[in-house]
C-alpha atoms as a PDB file:
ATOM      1  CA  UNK A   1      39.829 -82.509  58.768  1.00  0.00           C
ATOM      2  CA  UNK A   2      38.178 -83.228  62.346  1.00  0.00           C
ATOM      3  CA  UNK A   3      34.670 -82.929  61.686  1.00  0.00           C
ATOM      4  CA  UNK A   4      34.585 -81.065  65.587  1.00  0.00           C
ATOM      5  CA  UNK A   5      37.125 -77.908  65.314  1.00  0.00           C
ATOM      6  CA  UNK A   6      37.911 -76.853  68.422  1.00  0.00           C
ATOM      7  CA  UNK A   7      38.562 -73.362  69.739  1.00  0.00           C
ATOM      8  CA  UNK A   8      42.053 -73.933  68.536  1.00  0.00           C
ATOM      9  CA  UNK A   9      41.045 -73.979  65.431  1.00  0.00           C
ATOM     10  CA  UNK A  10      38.592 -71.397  65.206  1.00  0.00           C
ATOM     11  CA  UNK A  11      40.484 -68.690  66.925  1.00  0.00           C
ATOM     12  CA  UNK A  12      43.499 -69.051  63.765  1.00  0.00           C
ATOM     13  CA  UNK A  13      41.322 -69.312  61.459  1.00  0.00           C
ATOM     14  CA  UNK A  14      39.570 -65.638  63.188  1.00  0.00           C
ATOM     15  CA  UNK A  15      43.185 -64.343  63.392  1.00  0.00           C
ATOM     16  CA  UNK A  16      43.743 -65.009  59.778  1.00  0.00           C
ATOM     17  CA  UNK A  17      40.775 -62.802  58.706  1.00  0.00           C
ATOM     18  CA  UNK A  18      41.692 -60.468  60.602  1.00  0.00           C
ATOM     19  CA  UNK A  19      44.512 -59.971  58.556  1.00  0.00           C
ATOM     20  CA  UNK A  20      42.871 -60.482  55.179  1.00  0.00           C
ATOM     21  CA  UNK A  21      40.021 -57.914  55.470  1.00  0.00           C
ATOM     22  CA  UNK A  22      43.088 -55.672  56.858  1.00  0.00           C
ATOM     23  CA  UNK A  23      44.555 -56.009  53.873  1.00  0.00           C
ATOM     24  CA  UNK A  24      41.853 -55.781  51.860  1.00  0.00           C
ATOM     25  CA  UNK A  25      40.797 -52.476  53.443  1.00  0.00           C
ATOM     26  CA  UNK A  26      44.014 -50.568  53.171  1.00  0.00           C
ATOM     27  CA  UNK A  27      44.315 -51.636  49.587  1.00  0.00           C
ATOM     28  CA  UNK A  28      40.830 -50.143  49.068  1.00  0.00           C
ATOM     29  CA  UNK A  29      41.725 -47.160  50.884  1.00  0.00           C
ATOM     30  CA  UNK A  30      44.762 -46.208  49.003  1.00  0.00           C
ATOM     31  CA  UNK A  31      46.246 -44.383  52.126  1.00  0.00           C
ATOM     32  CA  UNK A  32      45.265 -45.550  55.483  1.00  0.00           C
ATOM     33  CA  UNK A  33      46.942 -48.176  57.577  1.00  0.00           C
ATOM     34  CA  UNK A  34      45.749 -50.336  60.105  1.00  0.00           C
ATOM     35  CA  UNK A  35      47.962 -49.651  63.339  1.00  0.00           C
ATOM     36  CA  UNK A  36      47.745 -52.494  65.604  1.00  0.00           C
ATOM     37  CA  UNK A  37      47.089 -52.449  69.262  1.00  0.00           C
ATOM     38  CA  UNK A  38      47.931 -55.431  71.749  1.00  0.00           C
ATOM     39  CA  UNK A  39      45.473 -55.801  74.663  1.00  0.00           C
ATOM     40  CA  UNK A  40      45.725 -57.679  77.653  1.00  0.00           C
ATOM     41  CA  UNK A  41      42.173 -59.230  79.985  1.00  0.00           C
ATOM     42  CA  UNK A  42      42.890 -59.431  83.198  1.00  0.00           C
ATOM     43  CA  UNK A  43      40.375 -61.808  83.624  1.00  0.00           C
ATOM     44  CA  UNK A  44      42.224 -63.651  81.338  1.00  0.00           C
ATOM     45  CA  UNK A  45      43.016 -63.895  77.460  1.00  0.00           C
ATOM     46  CA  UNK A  46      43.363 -60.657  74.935  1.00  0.00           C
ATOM     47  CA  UNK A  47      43.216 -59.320  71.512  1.00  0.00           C
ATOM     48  CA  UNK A  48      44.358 -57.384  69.299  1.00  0.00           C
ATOM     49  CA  UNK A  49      42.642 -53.856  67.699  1.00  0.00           C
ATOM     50  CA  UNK A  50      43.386 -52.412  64.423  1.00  0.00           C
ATOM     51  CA  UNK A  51      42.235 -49.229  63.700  1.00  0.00           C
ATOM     52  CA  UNK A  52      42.338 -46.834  61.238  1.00  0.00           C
ATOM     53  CA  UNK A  53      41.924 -43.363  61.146  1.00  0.00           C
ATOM     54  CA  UNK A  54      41.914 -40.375  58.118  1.00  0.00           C
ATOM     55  CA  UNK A  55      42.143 -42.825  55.287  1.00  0.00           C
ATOM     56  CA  UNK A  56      41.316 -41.535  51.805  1.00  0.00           C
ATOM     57  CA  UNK A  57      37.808 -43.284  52.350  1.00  0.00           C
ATOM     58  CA  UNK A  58      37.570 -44.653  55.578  1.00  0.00           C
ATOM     59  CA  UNK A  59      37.310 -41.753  58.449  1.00  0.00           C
ATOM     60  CA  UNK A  60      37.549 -44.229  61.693  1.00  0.00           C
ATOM     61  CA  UNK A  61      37.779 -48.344  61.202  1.00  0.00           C
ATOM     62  CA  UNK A  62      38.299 -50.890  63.528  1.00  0.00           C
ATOM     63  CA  UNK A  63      38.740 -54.297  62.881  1.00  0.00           C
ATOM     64  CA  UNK A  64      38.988 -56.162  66.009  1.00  0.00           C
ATOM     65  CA  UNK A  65      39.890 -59.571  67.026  1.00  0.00           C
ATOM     66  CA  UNK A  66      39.668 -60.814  70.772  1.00  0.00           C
ATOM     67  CA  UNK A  67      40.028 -64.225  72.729  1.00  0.00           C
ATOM     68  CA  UNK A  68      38.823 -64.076  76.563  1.00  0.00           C
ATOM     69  CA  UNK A  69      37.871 -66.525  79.004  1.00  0.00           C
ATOM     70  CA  UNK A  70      37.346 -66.575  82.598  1.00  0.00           C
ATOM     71  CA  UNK A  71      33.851 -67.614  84.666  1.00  0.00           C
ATOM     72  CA  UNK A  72      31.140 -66.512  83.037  1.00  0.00           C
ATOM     73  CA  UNK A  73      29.308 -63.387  83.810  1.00  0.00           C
ATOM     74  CA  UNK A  74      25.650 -64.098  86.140  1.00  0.00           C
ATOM     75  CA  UNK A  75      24.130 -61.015  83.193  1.00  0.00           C
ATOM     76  CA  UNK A  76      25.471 -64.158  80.476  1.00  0.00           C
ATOM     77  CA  UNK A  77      24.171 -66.844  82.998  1.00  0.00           C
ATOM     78  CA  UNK A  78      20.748 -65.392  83.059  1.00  0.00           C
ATOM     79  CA  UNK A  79      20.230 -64.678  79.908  1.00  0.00           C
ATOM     80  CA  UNK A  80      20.867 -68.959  79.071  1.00  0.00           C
ATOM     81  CA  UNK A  81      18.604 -69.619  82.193  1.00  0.00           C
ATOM     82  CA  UNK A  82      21.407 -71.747  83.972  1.00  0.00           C
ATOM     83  CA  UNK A  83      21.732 -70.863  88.008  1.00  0.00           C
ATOM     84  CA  UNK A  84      24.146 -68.127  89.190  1.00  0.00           C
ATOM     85  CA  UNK A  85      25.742 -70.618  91.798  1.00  0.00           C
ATOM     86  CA  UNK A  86      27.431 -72.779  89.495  1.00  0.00           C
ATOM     87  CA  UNK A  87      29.690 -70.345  87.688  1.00  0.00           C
ATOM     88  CA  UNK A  88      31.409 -72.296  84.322  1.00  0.00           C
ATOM     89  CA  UNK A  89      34.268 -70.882  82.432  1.00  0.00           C
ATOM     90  CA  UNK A  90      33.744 -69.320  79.289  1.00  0.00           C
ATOM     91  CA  UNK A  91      35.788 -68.761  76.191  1.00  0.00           C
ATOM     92  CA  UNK A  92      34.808 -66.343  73.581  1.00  0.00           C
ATOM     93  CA  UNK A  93      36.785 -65.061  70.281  1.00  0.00           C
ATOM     94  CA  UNK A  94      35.720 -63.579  67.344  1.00  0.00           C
ATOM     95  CA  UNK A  95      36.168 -60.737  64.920  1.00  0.00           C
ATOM     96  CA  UNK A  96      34.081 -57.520  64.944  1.00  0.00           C
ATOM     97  CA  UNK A  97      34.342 -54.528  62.078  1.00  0.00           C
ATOM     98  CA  UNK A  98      32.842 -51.270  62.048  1.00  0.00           C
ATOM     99  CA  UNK A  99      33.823 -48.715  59.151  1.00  0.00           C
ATOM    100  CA  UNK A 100      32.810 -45.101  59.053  1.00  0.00           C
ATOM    101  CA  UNK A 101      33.440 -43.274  56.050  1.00  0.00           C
ATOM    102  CA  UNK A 102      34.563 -39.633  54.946  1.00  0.00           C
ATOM    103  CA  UNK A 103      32.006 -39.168  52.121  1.00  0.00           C
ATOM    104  CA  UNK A 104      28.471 -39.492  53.090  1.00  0.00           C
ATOM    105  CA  UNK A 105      27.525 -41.740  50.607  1.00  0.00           C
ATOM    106  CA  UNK A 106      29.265 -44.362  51.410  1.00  0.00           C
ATOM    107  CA  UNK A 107      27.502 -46.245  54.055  1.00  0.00           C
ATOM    108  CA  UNK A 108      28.483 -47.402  57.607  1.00  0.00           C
ATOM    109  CA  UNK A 109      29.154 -51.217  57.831  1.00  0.00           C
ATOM    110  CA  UNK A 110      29.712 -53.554  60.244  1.00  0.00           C
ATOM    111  CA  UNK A 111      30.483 -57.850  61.132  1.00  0.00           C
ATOM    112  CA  UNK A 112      31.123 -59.620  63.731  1.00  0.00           C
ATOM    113  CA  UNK A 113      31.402 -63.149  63.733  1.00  0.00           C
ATOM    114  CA  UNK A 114      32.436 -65.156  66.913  1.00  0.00           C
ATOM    115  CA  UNK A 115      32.234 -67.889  68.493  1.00  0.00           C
ATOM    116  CA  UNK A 116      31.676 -69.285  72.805  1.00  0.00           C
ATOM    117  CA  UNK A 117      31.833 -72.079  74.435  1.00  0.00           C
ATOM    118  CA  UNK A 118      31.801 -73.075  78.242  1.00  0.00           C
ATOM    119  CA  UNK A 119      32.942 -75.605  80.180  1.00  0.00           C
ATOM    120  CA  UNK A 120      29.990 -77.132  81.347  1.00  0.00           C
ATOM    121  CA  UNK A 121      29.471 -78.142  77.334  1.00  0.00           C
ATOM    122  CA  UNK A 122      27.382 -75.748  75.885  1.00  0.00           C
ATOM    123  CA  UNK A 123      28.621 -73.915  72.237  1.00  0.00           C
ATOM    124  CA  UNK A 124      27.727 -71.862  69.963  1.00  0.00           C
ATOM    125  CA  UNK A 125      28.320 -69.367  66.596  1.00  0.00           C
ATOM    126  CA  UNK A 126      26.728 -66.175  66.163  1.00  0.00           C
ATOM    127  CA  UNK A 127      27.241 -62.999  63.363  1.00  0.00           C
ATOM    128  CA  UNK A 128      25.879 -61.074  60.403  1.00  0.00           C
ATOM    129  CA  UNK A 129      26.889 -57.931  58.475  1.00  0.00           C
ATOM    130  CA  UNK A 130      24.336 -55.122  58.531  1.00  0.00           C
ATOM    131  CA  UNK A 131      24.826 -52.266  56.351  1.00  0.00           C
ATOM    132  CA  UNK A 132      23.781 -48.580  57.300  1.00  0.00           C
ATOM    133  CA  UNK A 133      23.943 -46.128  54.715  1.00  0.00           C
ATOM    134  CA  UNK A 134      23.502 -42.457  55.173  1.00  0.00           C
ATOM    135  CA  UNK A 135      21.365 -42.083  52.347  1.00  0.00           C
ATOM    136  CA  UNK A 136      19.873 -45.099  51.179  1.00  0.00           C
ATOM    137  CA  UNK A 137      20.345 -46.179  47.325  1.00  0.00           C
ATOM    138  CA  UNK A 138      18.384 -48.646  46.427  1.00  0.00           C
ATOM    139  CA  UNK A 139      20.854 -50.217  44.205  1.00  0.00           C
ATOM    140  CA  UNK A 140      23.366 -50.677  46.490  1.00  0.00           C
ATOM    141  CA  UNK A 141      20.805 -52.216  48.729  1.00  0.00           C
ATOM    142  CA  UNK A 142      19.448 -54.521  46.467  1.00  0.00           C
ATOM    143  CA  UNK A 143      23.748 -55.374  45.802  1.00  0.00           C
ATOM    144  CA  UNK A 144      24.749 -56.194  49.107  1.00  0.00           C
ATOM    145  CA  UNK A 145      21.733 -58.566  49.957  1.00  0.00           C
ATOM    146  CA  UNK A 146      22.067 -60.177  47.094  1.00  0.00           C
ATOM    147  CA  UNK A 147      26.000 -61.029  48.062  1.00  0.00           C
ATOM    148  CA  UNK A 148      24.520 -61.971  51.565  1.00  0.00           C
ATOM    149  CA  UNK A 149      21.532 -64.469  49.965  1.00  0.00           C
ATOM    150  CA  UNK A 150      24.644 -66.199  48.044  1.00  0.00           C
ATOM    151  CA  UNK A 151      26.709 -66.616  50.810  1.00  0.00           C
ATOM    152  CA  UNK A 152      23.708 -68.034  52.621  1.00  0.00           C
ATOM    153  CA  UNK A 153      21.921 -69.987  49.476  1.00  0.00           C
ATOM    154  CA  UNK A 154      25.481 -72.280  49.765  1.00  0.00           C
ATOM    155  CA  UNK A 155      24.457 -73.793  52.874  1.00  0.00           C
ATOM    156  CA  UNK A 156      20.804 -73.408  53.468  1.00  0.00           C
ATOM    157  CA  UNK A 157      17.909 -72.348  51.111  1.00  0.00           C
ATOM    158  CA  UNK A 158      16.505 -70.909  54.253  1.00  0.00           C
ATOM    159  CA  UNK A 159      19.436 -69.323  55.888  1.00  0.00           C
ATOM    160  CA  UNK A 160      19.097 -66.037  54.204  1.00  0.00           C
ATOM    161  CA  UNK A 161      15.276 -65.458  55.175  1.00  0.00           C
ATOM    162  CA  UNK A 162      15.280 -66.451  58.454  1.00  0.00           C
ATOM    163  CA  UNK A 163      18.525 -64.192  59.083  1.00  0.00           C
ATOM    164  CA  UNK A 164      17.534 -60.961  57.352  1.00  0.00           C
ATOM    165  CA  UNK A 165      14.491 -60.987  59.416  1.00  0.00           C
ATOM    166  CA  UNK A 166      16.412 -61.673  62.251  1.00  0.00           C
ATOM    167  CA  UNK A 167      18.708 -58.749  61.456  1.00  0.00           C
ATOM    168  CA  UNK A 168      15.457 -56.583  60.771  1.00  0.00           C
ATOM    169  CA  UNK A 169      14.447 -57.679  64.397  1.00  0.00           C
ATOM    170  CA  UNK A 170      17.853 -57.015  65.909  1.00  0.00           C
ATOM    171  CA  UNK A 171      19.176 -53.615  64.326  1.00  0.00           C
ATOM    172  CA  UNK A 172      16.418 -52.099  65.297  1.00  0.00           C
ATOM    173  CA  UNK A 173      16.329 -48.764  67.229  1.00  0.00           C
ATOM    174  CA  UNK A 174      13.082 -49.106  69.353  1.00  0.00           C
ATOM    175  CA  UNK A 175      12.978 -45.797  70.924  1.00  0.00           C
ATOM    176  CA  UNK A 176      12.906 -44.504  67.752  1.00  0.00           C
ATOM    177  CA  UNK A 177      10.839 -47.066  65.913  1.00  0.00           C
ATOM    178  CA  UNK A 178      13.700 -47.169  62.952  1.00  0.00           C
ATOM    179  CA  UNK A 179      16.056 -49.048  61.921  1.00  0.00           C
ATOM    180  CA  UNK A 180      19.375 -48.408  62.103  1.00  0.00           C
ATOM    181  CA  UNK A 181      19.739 -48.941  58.247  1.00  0.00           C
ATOM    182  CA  UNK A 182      18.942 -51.310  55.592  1.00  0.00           C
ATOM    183  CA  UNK A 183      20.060 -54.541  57.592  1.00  0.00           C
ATOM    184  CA  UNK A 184      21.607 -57.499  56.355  1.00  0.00           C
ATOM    185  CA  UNK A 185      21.829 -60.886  58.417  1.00  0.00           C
ATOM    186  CA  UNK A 186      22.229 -61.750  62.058  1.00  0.00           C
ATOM    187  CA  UNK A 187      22.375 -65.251  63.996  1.00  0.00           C
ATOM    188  CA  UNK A 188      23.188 -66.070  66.878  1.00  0.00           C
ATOM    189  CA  UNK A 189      23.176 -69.626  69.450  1.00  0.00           C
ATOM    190  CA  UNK A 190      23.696 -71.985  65.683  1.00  0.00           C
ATOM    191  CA  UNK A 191      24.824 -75.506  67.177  1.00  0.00           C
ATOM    192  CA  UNK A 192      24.839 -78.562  66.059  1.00  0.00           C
ATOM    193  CA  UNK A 193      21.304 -80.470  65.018  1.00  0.00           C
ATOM    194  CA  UNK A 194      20.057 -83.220  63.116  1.00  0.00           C
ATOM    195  CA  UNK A 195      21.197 -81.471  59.748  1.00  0.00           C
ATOM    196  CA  UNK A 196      24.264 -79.593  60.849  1.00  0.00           C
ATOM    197  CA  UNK A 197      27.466 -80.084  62.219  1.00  0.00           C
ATOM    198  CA  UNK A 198      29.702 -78.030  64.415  1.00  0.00           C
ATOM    199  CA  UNK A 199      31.592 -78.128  61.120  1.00  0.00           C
ATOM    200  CA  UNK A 200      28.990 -76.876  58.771  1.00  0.00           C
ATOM    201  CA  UNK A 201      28.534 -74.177  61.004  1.00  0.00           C
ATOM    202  CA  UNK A 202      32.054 -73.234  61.248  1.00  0.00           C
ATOM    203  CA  UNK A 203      32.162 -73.337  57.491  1.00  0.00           C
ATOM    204  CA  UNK A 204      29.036 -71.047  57.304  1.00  0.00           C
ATOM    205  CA  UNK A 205      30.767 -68.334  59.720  1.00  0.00           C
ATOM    206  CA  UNK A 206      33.947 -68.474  57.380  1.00  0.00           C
ATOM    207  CA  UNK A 207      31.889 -67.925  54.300  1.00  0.00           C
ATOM    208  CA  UNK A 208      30.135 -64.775  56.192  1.00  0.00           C
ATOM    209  CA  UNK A 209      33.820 -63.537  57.097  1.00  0.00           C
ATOM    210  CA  UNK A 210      35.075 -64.057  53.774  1.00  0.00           C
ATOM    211  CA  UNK A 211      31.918 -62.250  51.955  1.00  0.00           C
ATOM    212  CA  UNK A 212      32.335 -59.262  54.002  1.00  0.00           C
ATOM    213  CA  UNK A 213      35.764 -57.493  52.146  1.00  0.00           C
ATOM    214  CA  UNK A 214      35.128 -58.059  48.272  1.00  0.00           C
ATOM    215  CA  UNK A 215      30.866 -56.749  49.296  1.00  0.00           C
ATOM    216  CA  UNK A 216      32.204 -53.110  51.358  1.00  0.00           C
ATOM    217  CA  UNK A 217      34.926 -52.566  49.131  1.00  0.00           C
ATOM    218  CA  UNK A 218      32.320 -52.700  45.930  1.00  0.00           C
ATOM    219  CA  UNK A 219      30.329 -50.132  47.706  1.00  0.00           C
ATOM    220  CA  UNK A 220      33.379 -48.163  48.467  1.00  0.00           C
ATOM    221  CA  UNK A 221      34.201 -47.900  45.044  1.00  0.00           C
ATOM    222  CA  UNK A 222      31.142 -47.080  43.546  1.00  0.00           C
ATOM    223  CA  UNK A 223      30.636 -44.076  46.040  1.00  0.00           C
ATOM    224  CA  UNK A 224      33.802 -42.947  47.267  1.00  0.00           C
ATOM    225  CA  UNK A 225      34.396 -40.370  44.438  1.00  0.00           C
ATOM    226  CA  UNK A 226      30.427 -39.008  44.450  1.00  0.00           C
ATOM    227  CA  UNK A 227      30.074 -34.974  45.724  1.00  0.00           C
ATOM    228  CA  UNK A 228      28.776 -33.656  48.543  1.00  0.00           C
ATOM    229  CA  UNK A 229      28.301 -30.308  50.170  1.00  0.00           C
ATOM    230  CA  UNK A 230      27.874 -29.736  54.398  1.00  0.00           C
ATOM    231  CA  UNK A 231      24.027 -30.203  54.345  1.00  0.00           C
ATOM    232  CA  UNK A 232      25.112 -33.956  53.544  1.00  0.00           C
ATOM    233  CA  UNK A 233      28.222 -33.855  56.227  1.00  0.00           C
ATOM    234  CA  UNK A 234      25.450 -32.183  58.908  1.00  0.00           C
ATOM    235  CA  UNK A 235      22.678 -35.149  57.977  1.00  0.00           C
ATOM    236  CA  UNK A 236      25.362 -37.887  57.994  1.00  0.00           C
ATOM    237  CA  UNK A 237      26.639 -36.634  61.691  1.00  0.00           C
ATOM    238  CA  UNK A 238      22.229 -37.043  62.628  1.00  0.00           C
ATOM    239  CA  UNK A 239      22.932 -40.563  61.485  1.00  0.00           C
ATOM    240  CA  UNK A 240      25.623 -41.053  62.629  1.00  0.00           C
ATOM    241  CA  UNK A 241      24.261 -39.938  66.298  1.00  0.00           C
ATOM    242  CA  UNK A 242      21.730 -42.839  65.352  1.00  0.00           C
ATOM    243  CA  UNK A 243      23.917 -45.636  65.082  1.00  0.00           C
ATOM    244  CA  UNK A 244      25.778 -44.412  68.479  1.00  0.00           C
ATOM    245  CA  UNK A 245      21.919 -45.211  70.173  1.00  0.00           C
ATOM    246  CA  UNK A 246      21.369 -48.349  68.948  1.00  0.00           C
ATOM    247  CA  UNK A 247      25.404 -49.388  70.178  1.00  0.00           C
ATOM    248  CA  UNK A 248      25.111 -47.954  73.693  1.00  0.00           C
ATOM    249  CA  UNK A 249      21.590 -48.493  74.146  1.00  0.00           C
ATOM    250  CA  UNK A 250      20.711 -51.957  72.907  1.00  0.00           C
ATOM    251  CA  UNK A 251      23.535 -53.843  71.385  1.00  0.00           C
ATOM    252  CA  UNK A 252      24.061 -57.146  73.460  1.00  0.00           C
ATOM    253  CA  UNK A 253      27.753 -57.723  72.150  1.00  0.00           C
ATOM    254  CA  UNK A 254      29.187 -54.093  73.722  1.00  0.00           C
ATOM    255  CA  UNK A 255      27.157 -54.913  77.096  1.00  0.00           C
ATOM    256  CA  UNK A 256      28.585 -58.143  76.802  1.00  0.00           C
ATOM    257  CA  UNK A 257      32.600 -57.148  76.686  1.00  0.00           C
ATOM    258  CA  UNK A 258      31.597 -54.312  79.518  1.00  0.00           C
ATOM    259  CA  UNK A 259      29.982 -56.864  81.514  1.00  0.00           C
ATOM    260  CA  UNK A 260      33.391 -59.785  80.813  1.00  0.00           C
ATOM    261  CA  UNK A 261      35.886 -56.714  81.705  1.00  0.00           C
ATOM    262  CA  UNK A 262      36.850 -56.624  78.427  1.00  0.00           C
ATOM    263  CA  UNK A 263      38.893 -53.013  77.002  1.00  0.00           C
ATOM    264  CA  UNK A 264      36.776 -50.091  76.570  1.00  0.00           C
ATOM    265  CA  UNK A 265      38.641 -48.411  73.931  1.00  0.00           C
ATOM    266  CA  UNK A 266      38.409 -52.126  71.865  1.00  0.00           C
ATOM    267  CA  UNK A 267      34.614 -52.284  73.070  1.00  0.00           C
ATOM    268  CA  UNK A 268      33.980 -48.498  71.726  1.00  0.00           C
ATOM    269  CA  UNK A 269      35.832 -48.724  69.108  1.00  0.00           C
ATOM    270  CA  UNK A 270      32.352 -48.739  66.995  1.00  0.00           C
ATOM    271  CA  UNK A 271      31.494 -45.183  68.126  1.00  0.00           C
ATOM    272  CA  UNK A 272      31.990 -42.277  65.014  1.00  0.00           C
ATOM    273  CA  UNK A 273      34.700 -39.891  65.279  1.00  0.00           C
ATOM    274  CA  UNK A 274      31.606 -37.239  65.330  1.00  0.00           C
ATOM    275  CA  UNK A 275      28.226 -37.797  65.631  1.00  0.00           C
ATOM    276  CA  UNK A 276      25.724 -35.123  66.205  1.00  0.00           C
ATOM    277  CA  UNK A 277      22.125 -34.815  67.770  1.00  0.00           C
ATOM    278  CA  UNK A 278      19.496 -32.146  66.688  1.00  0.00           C
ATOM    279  CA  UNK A 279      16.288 -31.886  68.864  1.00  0.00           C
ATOM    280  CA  UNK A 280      13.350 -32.574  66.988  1.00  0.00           C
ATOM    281  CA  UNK A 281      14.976 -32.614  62.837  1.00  0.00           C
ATOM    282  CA  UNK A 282      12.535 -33.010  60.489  1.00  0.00           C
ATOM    283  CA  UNK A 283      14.070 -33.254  56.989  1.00  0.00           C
ATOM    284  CA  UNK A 284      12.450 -31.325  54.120  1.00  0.00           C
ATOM    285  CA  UNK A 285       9.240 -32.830  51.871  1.00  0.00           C
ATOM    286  CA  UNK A 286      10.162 -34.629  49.313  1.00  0.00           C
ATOM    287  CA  UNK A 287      13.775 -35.010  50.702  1.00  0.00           C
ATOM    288  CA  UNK A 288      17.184 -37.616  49.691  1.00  0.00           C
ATOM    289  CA  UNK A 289      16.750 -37.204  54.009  1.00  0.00           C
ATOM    290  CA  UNK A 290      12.968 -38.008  54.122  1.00  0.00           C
ATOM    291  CA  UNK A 291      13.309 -40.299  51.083  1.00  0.00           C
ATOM    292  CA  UNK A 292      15.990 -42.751  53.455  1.00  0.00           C
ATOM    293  CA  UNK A 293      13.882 -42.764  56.571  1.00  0.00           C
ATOM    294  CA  UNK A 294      11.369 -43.806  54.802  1.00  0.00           C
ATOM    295  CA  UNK A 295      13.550 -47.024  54.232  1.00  0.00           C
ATOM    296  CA  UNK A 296      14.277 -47.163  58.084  1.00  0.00           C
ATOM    297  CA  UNK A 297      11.876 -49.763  58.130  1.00  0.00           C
ATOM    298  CA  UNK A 298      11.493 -53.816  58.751  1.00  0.00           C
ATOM    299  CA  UNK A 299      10.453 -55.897  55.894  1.00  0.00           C
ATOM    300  CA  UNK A 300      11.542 -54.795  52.777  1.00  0.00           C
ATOM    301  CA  UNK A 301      12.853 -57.171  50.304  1.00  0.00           C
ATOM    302  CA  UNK A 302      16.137 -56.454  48.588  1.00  0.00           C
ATOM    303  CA  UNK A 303      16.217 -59.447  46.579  1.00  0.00           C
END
């Protein structure tokens, strides 16, 4: 195996998970099916979205893959400090996953791992998977960052630290001084070093990709079957109207595919089929509602 896997390479291996955690999903589910949607750039490159809609579970899902390339945007160009005059090409692919569910107890979840290079040399990885649960159980919590710390523990002792609190850092809704849920991990700009290869870090992004089915569909079945009335519908469409903030608001990876031209419905695909907003809710003392914004916060240890 070439110790230096080029985009090639890395763009299978994205299309093959694709169609695992596709799988996976719908055999979860019980009912839904992915429908697949070709997609075009003009700018050049493509993808293809697969969504699913009025599963047993899942409510809306997208699992997304994409490959685009073209000159890189001057937004991108600023952000790495290099001068707007000398335009590179970029490439970019990855895969990106959010899942909204029926029952409010099962939480929100979403991945992305990817990768970008340009052509004046410069690579790099980036991911995580963040969960956001409508009403936080501390169980679950303490489950999935546990299967995040293994994944994580196989490559670096202090991967999954460094991470979590960047995830902390980075799902965080500063308007509203919350989190948008419990977190998870989040990197971004891993290249090659003194320890690591371009390899090893390929190898870590496949082990986050691979981690993410066997962890949501756990959670899935563990919750999918528990009761609710419409006070929990109305409180999960509040948190719902949440998680459509922190997307539009600050996520850097949907202002990235507006700013590359890339396609809206693909780049939106994140958004809840319902989300509501209520001016000024305060939930009731001594609350399930109170009790999870009270775990809205950076910091806490799950492990």
């Amino acid at each position: 195996m070439n110790d230096t896997p080029a985009r090639d390479e890395i763009t299978d291996w994205f299309i093959s998970l694709q169609n695992e955690i596709c799988s996976s999903l719908e055999q979860a589910d019980g009912s839904g099916k992915f429908i697949p949607d070709r997609w075009e750039r003009p700018g050049g490159g493509g993808g293809i979205s697969r969504v699913l809609t009025n599963g047993t579970v899942i409510e809306k899902g997208g699992v997304n893959f994409s490959a685009v390339w073209g000159k890189t945007p001057e937004p991108t160009l600023k952000t790495l400090n290099l001068p707007a005059d000398q335009q590179p090409d970029f490439f970019a692919t990855g895969v990106s996953i959010v899942l909204h569910p029926h029952n409010p107890f099962v939480p929100i979840i979403h991945m992305n791992v990817r990768y970008f290079e340009m052509s004046n040399g410069i690579w790099w990885f980036g991911g995580g998977i963040d969960l956001t649960p409508h009403y936080v159980k501390e169980a679950d919590a303490r489950f999935f960052h546990s299967e995040l710390k293994k994944v994580c523990d196989r490559f670096d002792p202090g991967y999954y630290n460094e991470f979590k609190t960047w995830a902390d850092n980075y799902f965080f809704i500063r308007h509203r001084n919350e989190t948008r849920g419990i977190g998870g991990i989040f990197f971004d700009n891993l290249k090659s070093n003194e320890r690591f290869t371009k390899r090893d870090r390929f190898e870590f992004v496949k082990a986050v990709g691979l981690a993410f089915a066997p962890t949501y569909t756990e959670l899935m079945k563990q919750n999918k079957s528990a009761s609710y009335n419409d006070s929990h519908k109305q409180w999960q469409f509040l948190r719902r109207g949440r998680y459509v903030e922190f997307n539009l608001v600050w996520d850097r990876g949907t202002k990235f595919g507006l700013e590359t031209d890339g396609r809206t419905e693909s780049i939106l695909m994140s958004l809840p089929p319902q989300a509501n907003w209520q001016y000024n809710y305060q939930p009731a003392e001594g609350s399930a509602e109170q009790a999870t914004l009270a775990f809205l916060r950076k910091g806490i240890g799950w492990t």
